[in-house]
N, C-alpha and C. Protein backbone atom coordinates (compact mmCIF):
# COMPACT_ATOMS: atom_id res chain seq x y z
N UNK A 1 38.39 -82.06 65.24
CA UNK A 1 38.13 -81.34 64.03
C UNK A 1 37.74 -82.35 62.97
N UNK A 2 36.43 -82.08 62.27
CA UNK A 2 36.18 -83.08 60.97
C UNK A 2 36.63 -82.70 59.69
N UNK A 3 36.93 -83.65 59.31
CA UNK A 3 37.87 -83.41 57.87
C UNK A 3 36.64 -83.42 56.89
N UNK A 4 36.99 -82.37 55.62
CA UNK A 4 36.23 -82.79 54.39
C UNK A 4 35.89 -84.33 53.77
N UNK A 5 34.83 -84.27 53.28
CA UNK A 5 34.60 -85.53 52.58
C UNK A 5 35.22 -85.55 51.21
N UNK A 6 35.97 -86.00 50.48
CA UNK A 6 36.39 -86.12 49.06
C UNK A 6 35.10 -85.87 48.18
N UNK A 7 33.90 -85.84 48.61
CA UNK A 7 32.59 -85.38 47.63
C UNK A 7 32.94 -83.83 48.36
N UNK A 8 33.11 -83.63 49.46
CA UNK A 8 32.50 -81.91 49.45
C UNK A 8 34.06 -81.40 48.88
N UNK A 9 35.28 -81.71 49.22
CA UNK A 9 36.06 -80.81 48.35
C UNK A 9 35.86 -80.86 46.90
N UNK A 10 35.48 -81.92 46.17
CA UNK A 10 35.23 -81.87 44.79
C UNK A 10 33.60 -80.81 44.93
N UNK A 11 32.82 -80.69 45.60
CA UNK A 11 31.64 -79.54 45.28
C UNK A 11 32.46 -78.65 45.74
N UNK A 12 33.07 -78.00 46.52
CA UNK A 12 33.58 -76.77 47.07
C UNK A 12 34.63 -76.34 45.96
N UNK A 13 35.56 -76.88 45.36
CA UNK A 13 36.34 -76.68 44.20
C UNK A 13 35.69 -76.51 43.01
N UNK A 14 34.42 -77.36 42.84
CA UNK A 14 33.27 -76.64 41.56
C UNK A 14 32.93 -75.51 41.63
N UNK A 15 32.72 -75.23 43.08
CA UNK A 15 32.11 -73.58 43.23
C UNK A 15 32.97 -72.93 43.05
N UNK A 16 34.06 -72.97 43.80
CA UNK A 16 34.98 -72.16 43.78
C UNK A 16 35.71 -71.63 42.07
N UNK A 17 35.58 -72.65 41.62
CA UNK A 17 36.05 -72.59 39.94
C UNK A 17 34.38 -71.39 39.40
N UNK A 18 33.72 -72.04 39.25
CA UNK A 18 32.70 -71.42 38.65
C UNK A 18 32.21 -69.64 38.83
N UNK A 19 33.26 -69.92 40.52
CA UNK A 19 33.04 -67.91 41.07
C UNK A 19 33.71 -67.58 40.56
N UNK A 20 35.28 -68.14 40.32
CA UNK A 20 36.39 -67.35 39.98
C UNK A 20 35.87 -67.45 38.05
N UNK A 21 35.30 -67.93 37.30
CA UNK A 21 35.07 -67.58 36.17
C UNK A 21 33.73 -66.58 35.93
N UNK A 22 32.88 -66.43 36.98
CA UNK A 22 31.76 -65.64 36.76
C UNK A 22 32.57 -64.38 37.01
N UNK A 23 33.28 -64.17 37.94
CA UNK A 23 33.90 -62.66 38.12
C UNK A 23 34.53 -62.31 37.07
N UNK A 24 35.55 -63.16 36.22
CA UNK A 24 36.32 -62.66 35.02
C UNK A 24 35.60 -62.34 34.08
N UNK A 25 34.34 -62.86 33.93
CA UNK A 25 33.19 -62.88 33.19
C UNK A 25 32.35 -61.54 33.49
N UNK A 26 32.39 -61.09 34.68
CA UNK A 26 31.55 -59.75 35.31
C UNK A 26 32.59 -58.79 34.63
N UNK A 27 33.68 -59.05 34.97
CA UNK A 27 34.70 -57.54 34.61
C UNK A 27 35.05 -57.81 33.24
N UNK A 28 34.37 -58.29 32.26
CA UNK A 28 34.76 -58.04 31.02
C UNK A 28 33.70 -56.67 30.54
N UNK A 29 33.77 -56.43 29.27
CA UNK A 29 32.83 -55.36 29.06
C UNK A 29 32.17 -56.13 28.17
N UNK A 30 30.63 -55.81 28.14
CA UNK A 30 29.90 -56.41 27.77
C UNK A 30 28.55 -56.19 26.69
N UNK A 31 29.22 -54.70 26.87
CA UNK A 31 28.94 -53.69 26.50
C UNK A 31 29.11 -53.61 24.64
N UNK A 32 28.19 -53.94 23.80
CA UNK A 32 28.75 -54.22 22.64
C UNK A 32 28.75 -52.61 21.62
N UNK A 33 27.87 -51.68 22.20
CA UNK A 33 27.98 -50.37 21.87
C UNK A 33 28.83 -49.69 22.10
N UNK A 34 29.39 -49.58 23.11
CA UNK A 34 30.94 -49.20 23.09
C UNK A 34 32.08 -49.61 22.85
N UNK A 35 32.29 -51.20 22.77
CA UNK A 35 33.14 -51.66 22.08
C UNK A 35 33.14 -51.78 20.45
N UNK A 36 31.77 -51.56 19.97
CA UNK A 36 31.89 -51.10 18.62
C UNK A 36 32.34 -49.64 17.77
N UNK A 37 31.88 -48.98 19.08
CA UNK A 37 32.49 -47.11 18.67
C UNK A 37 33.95 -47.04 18.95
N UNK A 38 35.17 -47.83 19.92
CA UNK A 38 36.25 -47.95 20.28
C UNK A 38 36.95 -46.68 20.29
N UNK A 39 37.79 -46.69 20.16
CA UNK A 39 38.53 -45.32 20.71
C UNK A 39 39.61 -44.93 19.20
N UNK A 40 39.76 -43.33 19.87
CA UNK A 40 40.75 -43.00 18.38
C UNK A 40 42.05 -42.09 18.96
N UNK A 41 41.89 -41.02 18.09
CA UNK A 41 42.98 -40.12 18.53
C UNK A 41 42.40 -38.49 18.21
N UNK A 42 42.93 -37.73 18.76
CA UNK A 42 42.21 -36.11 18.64
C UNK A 42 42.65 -36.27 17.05
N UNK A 43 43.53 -36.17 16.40
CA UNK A 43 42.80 -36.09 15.07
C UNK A 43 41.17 -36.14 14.21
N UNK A 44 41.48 -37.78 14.92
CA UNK A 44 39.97 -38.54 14.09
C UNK A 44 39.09 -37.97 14.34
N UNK A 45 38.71 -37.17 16.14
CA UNK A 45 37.55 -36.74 16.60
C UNK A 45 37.50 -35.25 16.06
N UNK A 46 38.28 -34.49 15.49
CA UNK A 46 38.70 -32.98 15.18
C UNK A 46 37.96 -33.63 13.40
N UNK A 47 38.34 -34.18 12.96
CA UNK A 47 37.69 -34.56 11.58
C UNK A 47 36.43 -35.03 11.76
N UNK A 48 35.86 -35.52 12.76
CA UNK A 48 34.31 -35.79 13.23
C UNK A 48 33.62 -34.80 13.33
N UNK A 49 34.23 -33.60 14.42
CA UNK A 49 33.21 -32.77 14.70
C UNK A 49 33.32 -31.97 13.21
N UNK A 50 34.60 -31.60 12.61
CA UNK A 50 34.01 -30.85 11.76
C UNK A 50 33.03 -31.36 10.49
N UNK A 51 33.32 -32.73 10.30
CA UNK A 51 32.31 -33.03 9.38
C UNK A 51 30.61 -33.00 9.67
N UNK A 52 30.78 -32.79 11.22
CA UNK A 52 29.68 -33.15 12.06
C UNK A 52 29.13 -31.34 11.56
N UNK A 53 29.88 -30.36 12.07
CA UNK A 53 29.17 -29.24 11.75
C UNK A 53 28.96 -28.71 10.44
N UNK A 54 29.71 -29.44 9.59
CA UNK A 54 29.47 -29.02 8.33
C UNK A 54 28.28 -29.75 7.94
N UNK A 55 27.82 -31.06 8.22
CA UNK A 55 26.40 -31.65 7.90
C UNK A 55 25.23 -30.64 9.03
N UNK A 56 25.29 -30.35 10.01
CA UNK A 56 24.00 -29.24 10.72
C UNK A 56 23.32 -28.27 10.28
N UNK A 57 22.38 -27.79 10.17
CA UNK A 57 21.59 -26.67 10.02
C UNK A 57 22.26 -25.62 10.93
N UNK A 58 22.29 -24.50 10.86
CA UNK A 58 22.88 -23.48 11.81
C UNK A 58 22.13 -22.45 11.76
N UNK A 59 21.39 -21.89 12.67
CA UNK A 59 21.01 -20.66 12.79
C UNK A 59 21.87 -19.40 12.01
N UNK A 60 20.88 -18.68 11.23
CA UNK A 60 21.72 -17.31 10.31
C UNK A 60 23.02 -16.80 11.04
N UNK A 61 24.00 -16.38 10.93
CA UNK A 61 25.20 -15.42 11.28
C UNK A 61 25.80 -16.56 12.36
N UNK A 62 25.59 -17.25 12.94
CA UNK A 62 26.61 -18.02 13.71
C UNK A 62 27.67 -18.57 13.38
N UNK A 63 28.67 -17.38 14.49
CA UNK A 63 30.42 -17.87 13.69
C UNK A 63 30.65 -19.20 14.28
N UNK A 64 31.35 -20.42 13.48
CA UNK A 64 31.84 -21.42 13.97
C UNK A 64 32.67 -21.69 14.05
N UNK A 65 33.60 -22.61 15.04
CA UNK A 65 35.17 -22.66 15.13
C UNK A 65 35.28 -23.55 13.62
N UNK A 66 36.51 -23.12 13.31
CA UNK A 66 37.33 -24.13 12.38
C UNK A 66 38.49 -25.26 13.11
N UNK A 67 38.22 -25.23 14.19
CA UNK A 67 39.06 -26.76 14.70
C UNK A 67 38.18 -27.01 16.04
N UNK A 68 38.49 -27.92 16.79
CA UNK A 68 37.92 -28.24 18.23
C UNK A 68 39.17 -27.72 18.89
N UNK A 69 38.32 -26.94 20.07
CA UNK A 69 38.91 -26.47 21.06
C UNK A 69 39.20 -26.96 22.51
N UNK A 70 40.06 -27.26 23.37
CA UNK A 70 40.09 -27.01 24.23
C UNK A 70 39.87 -28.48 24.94
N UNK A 71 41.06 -29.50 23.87
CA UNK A 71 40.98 -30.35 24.10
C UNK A 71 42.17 -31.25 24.34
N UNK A 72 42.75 -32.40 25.10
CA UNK A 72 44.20 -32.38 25.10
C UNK A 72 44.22 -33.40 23.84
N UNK A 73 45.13 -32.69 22.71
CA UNK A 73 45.70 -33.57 21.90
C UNK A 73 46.40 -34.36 21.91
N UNK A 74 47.09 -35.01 22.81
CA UNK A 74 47.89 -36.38 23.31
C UNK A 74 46.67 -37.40 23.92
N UNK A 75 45.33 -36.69 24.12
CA UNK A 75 44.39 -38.40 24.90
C UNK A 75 44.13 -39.14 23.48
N UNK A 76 43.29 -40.02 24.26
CA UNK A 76 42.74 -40.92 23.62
C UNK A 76 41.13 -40.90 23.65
N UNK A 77 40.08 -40.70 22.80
CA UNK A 77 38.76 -40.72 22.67
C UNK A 77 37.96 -41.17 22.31
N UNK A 78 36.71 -41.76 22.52
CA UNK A 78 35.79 -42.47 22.18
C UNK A 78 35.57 -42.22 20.81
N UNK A 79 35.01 -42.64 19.86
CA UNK A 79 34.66 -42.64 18.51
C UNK A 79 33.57 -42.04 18.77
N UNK A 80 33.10 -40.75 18.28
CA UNK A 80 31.48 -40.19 18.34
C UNK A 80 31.74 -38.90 19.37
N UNK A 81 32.98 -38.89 19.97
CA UNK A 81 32.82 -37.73 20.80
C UNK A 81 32.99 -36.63 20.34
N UNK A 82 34.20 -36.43 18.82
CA UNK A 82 33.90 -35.31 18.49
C UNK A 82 32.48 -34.59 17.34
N UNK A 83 31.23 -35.75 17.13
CA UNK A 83 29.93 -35.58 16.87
C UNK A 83 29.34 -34.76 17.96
N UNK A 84 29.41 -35.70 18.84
CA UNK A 84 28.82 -35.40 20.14
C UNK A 84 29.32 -33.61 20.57
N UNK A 85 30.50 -33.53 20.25
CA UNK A 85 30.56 -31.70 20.68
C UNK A 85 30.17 -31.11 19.80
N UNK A 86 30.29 -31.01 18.62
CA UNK A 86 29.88 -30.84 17.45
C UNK A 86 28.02 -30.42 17.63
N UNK A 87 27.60 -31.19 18.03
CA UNK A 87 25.74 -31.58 18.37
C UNK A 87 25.89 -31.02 19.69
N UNK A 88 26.50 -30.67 20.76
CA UNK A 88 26.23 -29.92 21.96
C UNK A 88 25.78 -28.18 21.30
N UNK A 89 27.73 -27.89 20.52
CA UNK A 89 27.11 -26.61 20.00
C UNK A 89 26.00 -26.14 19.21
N UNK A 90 25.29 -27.16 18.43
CA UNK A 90 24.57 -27.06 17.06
C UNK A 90 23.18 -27.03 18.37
N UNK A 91 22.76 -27.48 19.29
CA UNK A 91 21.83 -27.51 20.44
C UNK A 91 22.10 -25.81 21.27
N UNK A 92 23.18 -25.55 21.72
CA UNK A 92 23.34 -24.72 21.96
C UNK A 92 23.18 -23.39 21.43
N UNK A 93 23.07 -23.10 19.90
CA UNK A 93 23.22 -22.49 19.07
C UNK A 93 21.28 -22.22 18.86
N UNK A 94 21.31 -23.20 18.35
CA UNK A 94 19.00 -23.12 18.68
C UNK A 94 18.55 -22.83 19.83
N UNK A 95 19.10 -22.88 20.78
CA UNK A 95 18.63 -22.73 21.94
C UNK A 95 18.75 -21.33 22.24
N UNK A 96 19.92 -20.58 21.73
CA UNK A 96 20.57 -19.31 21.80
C UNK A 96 19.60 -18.55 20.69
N UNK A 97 19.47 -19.10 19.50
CA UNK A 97 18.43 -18.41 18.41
C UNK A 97 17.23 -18.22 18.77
N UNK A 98 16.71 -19.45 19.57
CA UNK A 98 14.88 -19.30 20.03
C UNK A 98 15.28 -17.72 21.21
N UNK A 99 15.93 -17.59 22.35
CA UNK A 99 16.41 -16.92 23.49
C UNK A 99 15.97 -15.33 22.69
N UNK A 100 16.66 -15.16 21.25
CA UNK A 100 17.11 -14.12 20.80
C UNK A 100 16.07 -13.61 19.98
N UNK A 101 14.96 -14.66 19.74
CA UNK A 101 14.10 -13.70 18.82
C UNK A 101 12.74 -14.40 19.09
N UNK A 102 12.15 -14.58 20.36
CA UNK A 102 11.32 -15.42 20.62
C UNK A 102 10.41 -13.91 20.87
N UNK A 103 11.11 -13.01 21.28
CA UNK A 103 9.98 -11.90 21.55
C UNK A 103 10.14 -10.96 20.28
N UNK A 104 10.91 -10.77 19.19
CA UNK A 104 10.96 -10.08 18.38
C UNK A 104 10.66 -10.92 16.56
N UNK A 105 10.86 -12.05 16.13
CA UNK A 105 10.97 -12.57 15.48
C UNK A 105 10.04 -13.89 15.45
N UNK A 106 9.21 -14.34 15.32
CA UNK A 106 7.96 -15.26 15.57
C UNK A 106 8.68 -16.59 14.85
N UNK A 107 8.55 -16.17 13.50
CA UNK A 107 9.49 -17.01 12.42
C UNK A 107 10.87 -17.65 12.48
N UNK A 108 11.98 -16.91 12.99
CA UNK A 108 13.05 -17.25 13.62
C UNK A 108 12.97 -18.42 14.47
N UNK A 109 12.02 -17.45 15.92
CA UNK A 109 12.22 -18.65 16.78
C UNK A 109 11.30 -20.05 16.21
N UNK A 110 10.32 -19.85 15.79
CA UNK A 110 9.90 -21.11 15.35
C UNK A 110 10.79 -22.42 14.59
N UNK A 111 11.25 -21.53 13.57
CA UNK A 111 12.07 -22.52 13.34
C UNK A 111 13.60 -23.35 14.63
N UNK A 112 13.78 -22.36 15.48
CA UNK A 112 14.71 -22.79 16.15
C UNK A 112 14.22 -23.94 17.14
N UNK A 113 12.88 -23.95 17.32
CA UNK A 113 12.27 -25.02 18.13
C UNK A 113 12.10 -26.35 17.33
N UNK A 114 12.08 -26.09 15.99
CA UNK A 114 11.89 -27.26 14.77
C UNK A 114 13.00 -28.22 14.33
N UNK A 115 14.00 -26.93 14.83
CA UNK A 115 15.21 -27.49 14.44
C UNK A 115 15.75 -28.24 15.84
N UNK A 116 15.43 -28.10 17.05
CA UNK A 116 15.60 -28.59 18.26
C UNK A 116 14.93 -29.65 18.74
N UNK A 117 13.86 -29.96 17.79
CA UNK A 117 12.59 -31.11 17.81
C UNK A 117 14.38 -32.05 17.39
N UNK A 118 15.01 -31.80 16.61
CA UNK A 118 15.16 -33.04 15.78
C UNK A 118 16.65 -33.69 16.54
N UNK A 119 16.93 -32.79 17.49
CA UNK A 119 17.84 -33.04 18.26
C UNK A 119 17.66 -35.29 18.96
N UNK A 120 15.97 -35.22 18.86
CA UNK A 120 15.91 -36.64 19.73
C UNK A 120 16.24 -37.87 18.69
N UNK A 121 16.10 -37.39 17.73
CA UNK A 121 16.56 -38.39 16.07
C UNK A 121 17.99 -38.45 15.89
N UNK A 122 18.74 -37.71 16.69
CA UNK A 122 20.31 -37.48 16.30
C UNK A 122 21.42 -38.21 17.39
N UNK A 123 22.23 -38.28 16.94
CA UNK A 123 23.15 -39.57 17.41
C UNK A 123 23.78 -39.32 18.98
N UNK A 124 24.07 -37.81 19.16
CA UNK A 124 24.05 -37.29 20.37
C UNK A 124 23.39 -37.63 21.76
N UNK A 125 22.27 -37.92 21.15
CA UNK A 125 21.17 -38.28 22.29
C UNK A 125 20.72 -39.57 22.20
N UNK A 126 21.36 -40.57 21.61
CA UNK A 126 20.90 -42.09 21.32
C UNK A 126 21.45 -42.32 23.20
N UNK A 127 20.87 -43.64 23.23
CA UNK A 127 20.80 -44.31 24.68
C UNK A 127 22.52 -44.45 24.96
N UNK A 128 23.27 -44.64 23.93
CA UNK A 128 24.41 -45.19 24.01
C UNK A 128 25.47 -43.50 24.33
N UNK A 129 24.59 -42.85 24.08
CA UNK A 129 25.67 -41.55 24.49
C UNK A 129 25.35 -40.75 25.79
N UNK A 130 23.61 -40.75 25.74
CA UNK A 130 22.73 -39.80 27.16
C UNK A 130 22.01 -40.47 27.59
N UNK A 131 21.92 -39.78 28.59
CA UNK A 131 20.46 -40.76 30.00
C UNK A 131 19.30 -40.07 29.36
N UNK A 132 18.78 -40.37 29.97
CA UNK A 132 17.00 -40.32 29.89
C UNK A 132 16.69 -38.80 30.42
N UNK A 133 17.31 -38.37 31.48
CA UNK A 133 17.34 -37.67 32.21
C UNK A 133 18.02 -36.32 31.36
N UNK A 134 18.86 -36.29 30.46
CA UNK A 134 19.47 -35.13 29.81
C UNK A 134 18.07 -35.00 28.53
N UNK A 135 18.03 -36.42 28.67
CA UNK A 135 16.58 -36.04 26.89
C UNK A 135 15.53 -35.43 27.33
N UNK A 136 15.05 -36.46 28.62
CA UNK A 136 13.72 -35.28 29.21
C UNK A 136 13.84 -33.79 29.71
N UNK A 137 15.29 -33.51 29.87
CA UNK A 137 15.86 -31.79 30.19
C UNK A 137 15.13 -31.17 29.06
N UNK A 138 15.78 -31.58 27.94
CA UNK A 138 15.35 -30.74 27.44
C UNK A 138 14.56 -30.91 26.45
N UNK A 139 13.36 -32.17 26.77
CA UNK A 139 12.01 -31.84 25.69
C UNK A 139 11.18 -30.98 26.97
N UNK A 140 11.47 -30.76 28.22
CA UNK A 140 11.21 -30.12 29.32
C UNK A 140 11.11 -28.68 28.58
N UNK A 141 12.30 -28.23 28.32
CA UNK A 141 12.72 -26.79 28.00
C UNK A 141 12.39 -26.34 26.84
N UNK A 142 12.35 -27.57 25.72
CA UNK A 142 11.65 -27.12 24.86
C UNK A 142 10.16 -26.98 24.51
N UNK A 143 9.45 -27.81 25.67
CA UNK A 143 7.89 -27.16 25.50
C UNK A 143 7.58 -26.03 26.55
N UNK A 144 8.20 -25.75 27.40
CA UNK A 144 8.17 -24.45 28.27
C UNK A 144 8.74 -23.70 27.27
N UNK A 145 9.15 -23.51 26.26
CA UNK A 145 9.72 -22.91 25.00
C UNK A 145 8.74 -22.56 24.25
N UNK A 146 7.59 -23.14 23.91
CA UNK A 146 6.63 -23.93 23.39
C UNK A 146 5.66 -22.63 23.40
N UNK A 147 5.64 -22.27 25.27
CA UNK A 147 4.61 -21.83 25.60
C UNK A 147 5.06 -20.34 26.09
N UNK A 148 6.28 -20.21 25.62
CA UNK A 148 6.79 -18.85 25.81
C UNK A 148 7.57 -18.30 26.88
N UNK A 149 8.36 -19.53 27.39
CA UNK A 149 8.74 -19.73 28.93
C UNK A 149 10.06 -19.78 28.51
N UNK A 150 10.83 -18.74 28.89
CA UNK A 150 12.56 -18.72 28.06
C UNK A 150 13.55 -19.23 29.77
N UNK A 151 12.98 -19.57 30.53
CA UNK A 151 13.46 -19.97 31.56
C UNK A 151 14.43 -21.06 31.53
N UNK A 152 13.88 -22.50 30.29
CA UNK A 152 14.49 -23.20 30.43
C UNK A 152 15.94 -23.33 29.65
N UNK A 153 15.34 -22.50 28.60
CA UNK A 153 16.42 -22.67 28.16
C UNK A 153 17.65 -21.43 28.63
N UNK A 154 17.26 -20.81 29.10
CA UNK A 154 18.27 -19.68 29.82
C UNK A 154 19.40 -20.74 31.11
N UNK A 155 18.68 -21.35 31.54
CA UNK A 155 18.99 -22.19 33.01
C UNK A 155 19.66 -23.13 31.94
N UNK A 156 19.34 -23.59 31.25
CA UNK A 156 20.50 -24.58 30.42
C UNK A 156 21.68 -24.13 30.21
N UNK A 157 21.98 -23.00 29.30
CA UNK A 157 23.07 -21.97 28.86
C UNK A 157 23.72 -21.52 29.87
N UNK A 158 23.06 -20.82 31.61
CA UNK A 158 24.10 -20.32 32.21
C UNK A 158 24.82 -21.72 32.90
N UNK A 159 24.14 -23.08 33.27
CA UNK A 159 24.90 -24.15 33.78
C UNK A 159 25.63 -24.32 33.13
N UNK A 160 25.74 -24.97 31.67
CA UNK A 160 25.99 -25.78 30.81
C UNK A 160 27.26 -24.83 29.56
N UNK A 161 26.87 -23.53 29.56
CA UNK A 161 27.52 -22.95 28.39
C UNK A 161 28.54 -21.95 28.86
């Protein structure tokens, strides 16, 4: 059996050091967008969403909750999540207005598509909250919307709502 050379255990102990710091280095987060939003408590996010729906446009007559629902008040939550529900319903809600007066109301729904344009400017849908894949859903649904095609957004509402 040949023994190490005192040069290869000193290279084999370099490597070995340098893996074991690249891995501690892999499992850190690195992630500086989520470590800047950090986490809170259902309070903070219950005072988010509602400030969140009180800044939205809302389609005429839509009743809105006065607290967040249906959520466990002992977790712990990302900073932005109660925006983020807040901006699901306020999406949901245009989507439900265009549905409702796209064949009776010209004006209505127009605006509900105007107001759904602006959904891609809003914090909900930044890279740091959705894929690519939820934004193209629904600029998908909203130009089949566009063209008088209530399909997409119907297929959104019965998955999703």
């Amino acid at each position: 059996m040949k023994i190490l050379s005192a040069k290869t255990k000193i290279l084999l102990g370099m490597i070995f050091t340098l893996m074991i710091c690249l891995m501690f280095a892999g499992c850190s987060n690195s992630d500086t967008t989520s470590d800047s939003r950090g986490f809170t408590d259902f309070e903070h996010i219950e005072e988010e969403y509602l400030a969140t729906i009180d800044s939205l446009d809302w389609p005429d007559g839509v009743e809105l909750p006065k607290k967040l629902e249906n959520e466990d008040t002992g977790a712990s939550f990302q900073v932005g999540y109660g925006e983020t529900r807040a901006s699901n319903l306020w999406e949901y809600s245009w989507m439900k207005e265009w549905l409702d007066t796209y064949n009776t109301n010209p004006e209505r729904a127009e605006k509900a598509l105007e107001e759904l344009e602006k959904a891609f400017d809003m914090p909900y849908m930044g890279k740091d909250r959705c894929d690519d894949a939820t934004r193209n859903y629904l600029r998908e649904n909203i130009d089949k919307a566009k063209l008088g095609d209530p399909s997409g957004f119907r297929e959104c509402i019965d998955v999703n709502y």
